[in-house]
C-alpha atoms as a PDB file:
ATOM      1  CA  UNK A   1      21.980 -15.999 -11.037  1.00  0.00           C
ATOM      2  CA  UNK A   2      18.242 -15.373  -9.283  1.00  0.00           C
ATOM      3  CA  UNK A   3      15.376 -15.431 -11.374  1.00  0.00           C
ATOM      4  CA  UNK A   4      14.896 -11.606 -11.347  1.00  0.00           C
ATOM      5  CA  UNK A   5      18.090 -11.079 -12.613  1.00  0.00           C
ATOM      6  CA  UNK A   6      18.177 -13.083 -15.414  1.00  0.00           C
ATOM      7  CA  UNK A   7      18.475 -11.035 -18.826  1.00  0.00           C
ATOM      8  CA  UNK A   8      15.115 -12.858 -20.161  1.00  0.00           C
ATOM      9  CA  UNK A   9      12.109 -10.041 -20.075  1.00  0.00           C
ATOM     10  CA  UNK A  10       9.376 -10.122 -17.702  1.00  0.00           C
ATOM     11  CA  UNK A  11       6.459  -8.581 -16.690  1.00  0.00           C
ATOM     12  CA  UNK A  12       8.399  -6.190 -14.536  1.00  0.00           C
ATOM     13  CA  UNK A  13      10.447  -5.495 -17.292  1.00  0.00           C
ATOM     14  CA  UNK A  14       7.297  -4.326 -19.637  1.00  0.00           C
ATOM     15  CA  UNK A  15       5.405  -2.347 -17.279  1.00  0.00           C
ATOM     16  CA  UNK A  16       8.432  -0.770 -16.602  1.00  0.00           C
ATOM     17  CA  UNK A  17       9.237   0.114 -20.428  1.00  0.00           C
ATOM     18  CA  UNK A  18       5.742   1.751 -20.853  1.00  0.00           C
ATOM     19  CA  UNK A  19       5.691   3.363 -17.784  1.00  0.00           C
ATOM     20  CA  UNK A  20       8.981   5.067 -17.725  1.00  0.00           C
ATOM     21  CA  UNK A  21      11.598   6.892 -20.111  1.00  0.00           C
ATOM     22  CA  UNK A  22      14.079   4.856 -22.258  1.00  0.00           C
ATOM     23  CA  UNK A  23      16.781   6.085 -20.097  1.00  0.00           C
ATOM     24  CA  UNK A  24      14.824   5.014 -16.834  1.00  0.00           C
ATOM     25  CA  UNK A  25      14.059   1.821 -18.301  1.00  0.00           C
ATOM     26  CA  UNK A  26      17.429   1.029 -19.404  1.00  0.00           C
ATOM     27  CA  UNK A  27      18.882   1.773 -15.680  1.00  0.00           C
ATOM     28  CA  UNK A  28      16.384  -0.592 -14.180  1.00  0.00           C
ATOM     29  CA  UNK A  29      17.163  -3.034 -16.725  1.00  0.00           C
ATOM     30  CA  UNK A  30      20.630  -2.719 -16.402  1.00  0.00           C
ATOM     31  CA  UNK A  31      20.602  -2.734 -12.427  1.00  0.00           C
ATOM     32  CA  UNK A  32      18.224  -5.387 -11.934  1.00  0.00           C
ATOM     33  CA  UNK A  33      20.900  -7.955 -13.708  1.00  0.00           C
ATOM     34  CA  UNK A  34      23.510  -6.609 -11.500  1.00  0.00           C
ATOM     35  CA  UNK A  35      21.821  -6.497  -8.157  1.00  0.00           C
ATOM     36  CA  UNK A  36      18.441  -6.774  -6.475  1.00  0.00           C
ATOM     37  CA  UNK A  37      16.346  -3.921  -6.459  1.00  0.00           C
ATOM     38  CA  UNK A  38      15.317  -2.855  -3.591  1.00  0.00           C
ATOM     39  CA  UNK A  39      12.225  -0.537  -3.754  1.00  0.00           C
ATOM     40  CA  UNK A  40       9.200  -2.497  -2.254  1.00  0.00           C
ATOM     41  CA  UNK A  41       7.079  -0.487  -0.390  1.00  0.00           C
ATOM     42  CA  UNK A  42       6.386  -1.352   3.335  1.00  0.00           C
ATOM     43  CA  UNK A  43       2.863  -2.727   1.459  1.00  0.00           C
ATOM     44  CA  UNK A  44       5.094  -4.777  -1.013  1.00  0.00           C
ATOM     45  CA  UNK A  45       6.656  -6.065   1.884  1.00  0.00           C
ATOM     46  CA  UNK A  46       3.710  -7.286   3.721  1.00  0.00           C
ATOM     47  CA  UNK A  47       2.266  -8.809   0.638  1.00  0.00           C
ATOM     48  CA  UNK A  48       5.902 -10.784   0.127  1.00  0.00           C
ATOM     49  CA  UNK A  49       5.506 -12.267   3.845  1.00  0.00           C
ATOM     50  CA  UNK A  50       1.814 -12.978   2.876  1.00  0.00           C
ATOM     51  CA  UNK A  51       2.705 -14.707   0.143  1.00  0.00           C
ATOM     52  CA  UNK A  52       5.482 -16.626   1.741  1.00  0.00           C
ATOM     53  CA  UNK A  53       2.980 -17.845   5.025  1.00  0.00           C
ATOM     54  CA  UNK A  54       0.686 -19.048   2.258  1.00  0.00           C
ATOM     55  CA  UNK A  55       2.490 -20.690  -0.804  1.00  0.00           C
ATOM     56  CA  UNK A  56       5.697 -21.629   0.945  1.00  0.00           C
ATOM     57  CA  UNK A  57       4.878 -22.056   4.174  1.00  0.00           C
ATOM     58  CA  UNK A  58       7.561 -25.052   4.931  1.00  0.00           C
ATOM     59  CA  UNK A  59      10.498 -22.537   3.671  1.00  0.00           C
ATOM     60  CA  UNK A  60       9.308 -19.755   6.330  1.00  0.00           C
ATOM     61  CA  UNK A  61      11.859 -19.842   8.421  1.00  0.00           C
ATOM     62  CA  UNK A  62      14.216 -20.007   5.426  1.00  0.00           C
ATOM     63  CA  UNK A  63      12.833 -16.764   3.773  1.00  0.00           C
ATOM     64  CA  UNK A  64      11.372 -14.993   6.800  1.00  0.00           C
ATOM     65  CA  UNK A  65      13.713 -13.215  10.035  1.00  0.00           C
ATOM     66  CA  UNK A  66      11.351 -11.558  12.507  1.00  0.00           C
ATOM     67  CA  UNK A  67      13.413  -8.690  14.322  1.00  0.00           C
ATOM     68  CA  UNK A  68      13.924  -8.149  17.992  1.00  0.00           C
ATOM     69  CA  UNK A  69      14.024  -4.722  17.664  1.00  0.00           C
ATOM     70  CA  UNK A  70      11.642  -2.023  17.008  1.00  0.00           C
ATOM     71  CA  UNK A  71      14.148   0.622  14.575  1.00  0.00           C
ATOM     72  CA  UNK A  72      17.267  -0.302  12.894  1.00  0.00           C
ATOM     73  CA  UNK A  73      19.389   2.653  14.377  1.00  0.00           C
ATOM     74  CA  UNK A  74      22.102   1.016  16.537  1.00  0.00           C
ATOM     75  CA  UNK A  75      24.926  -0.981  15.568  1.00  0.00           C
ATOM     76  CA  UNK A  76      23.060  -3.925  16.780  1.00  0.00           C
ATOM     77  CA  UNK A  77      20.583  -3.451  14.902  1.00  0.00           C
ATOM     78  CA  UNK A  78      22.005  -2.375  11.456  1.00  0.00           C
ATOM     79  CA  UNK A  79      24.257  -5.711  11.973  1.00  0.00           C
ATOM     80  CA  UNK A  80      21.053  -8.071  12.165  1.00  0.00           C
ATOM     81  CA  UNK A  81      19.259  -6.007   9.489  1.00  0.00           C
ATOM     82  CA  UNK A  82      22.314  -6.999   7.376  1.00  0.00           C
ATOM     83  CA  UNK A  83      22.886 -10.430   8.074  1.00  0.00           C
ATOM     84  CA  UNK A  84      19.350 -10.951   7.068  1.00  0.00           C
ATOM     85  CA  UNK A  85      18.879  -8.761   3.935  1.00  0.00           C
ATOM     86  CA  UNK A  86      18.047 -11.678   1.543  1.00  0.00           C
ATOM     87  CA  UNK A  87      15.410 -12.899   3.615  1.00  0.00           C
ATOM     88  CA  UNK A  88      11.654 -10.807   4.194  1.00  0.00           C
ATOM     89  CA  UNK A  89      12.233  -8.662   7.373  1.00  0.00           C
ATOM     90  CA  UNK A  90       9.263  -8.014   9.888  1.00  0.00           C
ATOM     91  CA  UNK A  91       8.109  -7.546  12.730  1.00  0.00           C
ATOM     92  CA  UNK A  92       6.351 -10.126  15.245  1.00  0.00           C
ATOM     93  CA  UNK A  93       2.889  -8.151  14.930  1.00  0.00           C
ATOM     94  CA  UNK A  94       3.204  -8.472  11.354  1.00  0.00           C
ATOM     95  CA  UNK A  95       3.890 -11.974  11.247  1.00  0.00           C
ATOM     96  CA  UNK A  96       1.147 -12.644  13.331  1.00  0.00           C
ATOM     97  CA  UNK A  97      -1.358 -10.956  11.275  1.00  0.00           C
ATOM     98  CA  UNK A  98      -0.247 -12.526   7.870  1.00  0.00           C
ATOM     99  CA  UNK A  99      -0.726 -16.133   9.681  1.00  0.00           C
ATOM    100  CA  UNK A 100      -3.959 -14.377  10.638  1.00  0.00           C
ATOM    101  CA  UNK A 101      -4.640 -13.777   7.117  1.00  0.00           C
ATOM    102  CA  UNK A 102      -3.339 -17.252   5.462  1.00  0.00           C
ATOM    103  CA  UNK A 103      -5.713 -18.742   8.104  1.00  0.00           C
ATOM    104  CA  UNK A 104      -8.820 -16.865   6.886  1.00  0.00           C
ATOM    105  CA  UNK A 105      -8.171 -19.012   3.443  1.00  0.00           C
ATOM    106  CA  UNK A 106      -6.939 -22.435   4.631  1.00  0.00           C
ATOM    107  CA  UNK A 107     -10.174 -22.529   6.866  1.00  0.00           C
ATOM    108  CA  UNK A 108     -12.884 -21.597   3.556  1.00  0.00           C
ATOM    109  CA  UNK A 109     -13.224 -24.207   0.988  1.00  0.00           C
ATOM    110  CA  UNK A 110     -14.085 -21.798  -1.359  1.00  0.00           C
ATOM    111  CA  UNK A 111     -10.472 -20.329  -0.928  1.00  0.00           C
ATOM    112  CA  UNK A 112      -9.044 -23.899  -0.088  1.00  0.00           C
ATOM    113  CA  UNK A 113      -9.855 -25.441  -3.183  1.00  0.00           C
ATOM    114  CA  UNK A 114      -6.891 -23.143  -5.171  1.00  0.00           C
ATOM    115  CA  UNK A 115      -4.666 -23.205  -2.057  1.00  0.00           C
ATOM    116  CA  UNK A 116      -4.354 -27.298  -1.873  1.00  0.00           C
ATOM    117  CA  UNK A 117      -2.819 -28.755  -4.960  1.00  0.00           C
ATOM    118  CA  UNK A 118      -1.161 -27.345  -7.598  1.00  0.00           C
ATOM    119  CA  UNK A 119       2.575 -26.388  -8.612  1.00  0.00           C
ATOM    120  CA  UNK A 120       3.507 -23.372  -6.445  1.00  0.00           C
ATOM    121  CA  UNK A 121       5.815 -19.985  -7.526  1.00  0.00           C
ATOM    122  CA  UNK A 122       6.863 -22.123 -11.088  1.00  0.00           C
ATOM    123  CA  UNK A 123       9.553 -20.255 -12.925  1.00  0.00           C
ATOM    124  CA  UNK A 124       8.781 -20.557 -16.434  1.00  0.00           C
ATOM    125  CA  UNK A 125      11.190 -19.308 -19.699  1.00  0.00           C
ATOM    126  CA  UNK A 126      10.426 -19.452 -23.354  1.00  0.00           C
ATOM    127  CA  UNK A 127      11.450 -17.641 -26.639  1.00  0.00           C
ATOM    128  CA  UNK A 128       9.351 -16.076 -28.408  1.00  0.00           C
ATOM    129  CA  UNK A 129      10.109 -16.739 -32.180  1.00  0.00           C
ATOM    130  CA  UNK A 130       8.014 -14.111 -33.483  1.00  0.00           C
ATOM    131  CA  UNK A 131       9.479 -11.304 -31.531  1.00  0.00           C
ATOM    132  CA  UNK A 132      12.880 -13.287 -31.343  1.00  0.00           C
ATOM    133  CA  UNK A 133      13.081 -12.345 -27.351  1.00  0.00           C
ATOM    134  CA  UNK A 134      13.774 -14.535 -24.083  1.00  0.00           C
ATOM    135  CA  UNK A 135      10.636 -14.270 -22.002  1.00  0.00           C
ATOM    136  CA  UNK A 136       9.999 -15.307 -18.510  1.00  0.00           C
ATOM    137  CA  UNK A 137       7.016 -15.592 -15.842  1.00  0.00           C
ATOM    138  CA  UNK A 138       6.976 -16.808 -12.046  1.00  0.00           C
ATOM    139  CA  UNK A 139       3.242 -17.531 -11.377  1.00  0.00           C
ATOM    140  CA  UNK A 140       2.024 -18.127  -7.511  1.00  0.00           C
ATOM    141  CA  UNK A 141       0.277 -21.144  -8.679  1.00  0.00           C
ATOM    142  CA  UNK A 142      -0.696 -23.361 -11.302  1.00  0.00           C
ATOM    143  CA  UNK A 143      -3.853 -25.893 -11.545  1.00  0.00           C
ATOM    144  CA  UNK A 144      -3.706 -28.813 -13.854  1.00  0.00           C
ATOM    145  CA  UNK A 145      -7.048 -29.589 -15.216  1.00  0.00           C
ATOM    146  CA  UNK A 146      -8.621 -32.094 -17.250  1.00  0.00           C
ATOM    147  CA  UNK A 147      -7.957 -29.958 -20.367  1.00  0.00           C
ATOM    148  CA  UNK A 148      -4.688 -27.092 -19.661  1.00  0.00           C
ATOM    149  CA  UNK A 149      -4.035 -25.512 -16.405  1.00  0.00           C
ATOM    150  CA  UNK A 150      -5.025 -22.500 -14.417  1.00  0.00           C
ATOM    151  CA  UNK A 151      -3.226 -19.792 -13.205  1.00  0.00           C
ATOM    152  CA  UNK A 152      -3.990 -18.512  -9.710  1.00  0.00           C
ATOM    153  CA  UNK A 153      -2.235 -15.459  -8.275  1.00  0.00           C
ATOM    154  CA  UNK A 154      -2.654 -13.735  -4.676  1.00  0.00           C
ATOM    155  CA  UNK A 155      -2.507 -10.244  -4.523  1.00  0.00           C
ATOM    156  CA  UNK A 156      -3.499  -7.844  -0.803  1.00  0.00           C
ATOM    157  CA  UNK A 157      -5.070  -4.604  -0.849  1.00  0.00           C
ATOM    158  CA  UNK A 158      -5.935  -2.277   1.905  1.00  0.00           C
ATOM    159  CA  UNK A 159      -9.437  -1.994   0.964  1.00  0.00           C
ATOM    160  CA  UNK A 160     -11.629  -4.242  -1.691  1.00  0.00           C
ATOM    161  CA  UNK A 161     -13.887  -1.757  -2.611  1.00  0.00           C
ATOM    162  CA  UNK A 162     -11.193   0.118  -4.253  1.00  0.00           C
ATOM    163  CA  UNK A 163      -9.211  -2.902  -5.598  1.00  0.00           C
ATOM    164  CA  UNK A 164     -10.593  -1.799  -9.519  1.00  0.00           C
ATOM    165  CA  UNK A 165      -7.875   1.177  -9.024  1.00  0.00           C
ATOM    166  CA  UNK A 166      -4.955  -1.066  -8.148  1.00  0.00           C
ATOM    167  CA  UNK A 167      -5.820  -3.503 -10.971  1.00  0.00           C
ATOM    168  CA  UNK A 168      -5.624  -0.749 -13.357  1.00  0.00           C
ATOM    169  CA  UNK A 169      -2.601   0.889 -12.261  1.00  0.00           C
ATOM    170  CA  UNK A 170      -0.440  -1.831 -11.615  1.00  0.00           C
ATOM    171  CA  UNK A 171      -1.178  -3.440 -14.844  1.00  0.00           C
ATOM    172  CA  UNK A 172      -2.550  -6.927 -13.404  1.00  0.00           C
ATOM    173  CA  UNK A 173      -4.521  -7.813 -16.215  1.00  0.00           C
ATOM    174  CA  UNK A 174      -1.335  -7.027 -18.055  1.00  0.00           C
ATOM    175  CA  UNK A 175       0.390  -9.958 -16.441  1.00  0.00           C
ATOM    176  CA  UNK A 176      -2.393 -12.096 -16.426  1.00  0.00           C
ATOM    177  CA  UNK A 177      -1.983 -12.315 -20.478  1.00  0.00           C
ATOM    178  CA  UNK A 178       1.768 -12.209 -20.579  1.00  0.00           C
ATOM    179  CA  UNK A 179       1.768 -15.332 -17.987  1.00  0.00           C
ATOM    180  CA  UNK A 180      -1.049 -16.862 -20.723  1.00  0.00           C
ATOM    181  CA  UNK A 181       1.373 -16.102 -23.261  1.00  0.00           C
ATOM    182  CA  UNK A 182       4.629 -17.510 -21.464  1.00  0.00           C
ATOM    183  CA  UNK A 183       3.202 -20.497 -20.768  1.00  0.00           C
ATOM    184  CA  UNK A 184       1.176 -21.266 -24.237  1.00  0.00           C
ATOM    185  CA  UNK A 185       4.644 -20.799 -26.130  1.00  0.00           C
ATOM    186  CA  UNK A 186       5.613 -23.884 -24.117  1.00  0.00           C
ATOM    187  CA  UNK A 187       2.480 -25.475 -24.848  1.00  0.00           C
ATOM    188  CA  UNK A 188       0.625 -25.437 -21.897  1.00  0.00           C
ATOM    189  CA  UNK A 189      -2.658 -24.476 -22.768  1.00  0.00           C
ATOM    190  CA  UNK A 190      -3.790 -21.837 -20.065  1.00  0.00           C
ATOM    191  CA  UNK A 191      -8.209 -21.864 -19.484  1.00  0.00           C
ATOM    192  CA  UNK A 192      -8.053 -18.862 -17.230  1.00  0.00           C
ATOM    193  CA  UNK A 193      -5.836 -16.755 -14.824  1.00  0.00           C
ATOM    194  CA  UNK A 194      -7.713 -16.486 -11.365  1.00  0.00           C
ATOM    195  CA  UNK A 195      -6.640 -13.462  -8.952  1.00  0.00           C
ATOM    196  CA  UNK A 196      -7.583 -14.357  -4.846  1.00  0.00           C
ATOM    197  CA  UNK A 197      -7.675 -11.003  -3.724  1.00  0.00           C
ATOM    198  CA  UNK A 198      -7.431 -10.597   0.169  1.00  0.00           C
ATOM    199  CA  UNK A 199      -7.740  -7.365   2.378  1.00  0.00           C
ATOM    200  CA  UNK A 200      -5.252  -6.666   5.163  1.00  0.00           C
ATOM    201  CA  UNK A 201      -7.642  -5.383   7.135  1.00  0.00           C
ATOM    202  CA  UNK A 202      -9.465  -7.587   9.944  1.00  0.00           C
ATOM    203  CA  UNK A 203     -11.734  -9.596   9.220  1.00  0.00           C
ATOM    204  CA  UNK A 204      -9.349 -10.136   6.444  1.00  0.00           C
ATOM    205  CA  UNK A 205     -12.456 -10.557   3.992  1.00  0.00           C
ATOM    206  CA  UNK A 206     -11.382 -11.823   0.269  1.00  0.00           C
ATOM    207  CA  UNK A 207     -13.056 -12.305  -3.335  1.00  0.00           C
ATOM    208  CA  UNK A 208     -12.253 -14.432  -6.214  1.00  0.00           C
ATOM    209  CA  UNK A 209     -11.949 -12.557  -9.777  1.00  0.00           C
ATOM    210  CA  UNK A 210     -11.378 -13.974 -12.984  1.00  0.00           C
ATOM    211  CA  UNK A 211      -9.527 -12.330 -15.539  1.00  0.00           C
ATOM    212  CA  UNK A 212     -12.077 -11.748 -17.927  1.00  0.00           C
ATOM    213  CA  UNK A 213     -11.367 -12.399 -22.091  1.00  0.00           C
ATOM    214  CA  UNK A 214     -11.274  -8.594 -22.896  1.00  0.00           C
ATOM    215  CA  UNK A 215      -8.876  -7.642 -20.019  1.00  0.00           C
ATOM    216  CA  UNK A 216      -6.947 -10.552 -21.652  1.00  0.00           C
ATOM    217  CA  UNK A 217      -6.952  -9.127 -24.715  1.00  0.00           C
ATOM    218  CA  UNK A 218      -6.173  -5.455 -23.478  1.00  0.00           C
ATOM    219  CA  UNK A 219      -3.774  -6.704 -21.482  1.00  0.00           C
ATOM    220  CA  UNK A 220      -1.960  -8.831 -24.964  1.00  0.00           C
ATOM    221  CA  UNK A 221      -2.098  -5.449 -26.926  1.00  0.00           C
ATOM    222  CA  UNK A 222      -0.238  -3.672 -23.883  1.00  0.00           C
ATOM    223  CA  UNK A 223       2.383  -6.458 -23.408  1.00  0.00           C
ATOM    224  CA  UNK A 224       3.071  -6.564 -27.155  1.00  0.00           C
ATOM    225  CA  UNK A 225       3.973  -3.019 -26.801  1.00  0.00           C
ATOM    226  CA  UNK A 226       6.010  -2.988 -24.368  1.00  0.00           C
ATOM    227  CA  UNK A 227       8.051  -5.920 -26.087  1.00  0.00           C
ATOM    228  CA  UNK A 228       8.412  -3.840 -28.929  1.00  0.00           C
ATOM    229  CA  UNK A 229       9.439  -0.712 -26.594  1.00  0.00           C
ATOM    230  CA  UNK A 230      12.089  -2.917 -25.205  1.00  0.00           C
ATOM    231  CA  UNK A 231      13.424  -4.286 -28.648  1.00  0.00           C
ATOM    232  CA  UNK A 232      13.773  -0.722 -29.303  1.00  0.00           C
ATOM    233  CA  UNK A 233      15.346   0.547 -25.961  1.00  0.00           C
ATOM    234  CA  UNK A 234      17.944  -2.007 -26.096  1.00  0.00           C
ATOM    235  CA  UNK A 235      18.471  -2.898 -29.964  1.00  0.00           C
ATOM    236  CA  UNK A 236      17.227   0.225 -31.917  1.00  0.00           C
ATOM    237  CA  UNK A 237      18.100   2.945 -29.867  1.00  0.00           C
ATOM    238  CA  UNK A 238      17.346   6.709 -30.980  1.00  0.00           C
ATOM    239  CA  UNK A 239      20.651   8.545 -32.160  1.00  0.00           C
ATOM    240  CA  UNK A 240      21.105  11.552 -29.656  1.00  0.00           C
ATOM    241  CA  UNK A 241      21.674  15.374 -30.465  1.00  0.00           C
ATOM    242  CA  UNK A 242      23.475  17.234 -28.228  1.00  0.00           C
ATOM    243  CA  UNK A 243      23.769  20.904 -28.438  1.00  0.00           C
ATOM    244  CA  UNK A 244      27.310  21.643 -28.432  1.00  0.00           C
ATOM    245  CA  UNK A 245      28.218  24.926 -26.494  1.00  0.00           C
ATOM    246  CA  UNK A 246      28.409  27.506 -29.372  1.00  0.00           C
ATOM    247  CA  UNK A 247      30.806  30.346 -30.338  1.00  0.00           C
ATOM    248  CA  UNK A 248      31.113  33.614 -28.103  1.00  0.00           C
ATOM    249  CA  UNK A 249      28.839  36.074 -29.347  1.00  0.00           C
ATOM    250  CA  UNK A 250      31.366  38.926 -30.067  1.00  0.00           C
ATOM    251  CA  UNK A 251      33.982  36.285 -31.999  1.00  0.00           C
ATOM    252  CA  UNK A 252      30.910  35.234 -33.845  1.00  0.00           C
ATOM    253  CA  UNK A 253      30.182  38.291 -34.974  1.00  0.00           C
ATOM    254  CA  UNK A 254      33.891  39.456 -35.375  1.00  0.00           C
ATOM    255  CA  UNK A 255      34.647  36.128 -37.876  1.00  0.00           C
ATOM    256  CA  UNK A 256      30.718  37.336 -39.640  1.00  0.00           C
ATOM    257  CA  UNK A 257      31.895  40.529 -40.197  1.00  0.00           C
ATOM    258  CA  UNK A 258      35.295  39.694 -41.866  1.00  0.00           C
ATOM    259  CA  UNK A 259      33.264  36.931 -43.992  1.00  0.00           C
ATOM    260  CA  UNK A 260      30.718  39.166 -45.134  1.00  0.00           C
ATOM    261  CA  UNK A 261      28.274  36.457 -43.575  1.00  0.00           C
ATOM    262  CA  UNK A 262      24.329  37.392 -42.403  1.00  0.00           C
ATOM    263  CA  UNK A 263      22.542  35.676 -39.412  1.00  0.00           C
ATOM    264  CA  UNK A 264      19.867  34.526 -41.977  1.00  0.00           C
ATOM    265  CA  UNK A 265      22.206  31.841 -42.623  1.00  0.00           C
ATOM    266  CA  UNK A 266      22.245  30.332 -39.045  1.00  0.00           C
END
């Protein structure tokens, strides 16, 4: 069993709960056990082999197949794409630009200083005995320091400017506190949760942002929420009524007639 599709709730899992309809939720829940879920965007994508250059870059060739062809629409091609659909497809363009990227941080200290030690993509579980619910995290990195740990996470945008919209919809301050959660129930004391947030556009400029205490807290409230939207999804579901098709009109009113019966009743 992969981390993602172990039955223990994750971030994923919340957003997805507060975001979507019980029945939606339950479906993703459901499939997500069974199978991996395959609906990254091409942006997703690039952000997976991004991640992979920089984290994990001695498992590359493990995790990443760069195609030698341009469409997937021959048998060839469809084979290949097969043979390699657990690993991150792309292109050699795009490969070269993420190394592109991943160099822009290696070579600043600013950036290099998150990027050199630390515990890399940790898998973390716990139970949360006040909710009574398996919980689990997978963090890019964590720092040790002299007192706890931080929590540093890479996310790529298309533009910086606009990166306040894509931290809001996508709920990262939402994960921030659920990771600060996961990990304090296995007492690990968490100081702050650090997002290195790089565009994918030359000259691949980035910015450092910490998670402030009130996104935190926002971002708690929302999570608890959720937990308690998936508690009653799966355990306390709502009893549905179905509307049964209904008597003909004319043997309606034939069987009203002969019972002396009046529509007021209905």
């Amino acid at each position: 069993m992969s981390y993602y599709q172990h039955p223990a709730f994750s971030g994923s899992d919340i957003i997805t709960a507060l975001t979507k309809t019980q029945n939606e939720f339950l479906h993703f829940y459901a499939k997500r056990q069974i199978e991996s879920i395959d609906n990254k965007t091409p942006e997703m994508e690039f952000g997976s082999l991004t991640h992979c250059l920089l984290l994990e870059p001695e498992l590359k060739d493990e995790k990443i197949a760069i195609s030698p062809f341009e469409t997937f629409q021959s048998k060839e091609s469809k084979a290949w794409k097969a043979e390699n659909s657990n690993k991150i497809i792309c292109k050699q363009s795009q490969f070269d630009k993420a190394q592109k990227m991943v160099d822009v941080l290696y070579n600043s200290p600013l950036a290099a200083q998150f990027l050199q030690k630390g515990i890399n993509e940790e898998e973390v579980f716990a139970f949360d005995t006040t909710l009574s619910m398996d919980l689990r995290i997978k963090a890019d990195k964590r720092l040790k320091q002299k007192s706890g740990s931080l929590i540093f996470e890479y996310k790529t945008t298309g533009n910086l400017i606009e990166f306040g919209n894509v931290y809001t919809n996508f709920k990262y301050y939402l994960k921030a506190a659920f990771y600060k959660h996961v990990y304090e129930l296995q007492n690990e004391k968490i100081n702050d949760v650090v997002l290195l947030v790089q565009s994918t556009e030359e000259p691949f400029d980035f910015e450092i942002i910490k998670v402030s205490k009130i996104d935190l807290e926002i971002g708690k409230c929302e999570f608890l929420e959720g937990l308690e939207l998936i508690k009653k999804y799966l355990y306390n579901p709502e009893p549905k009524i179905i509307k049964l098709s209904q008597m003909k009109s004319w043997d309606k009113y034939n069987l009203m007639k002969k019972y002396n019966l009046t529509e007021a009743m209905e």
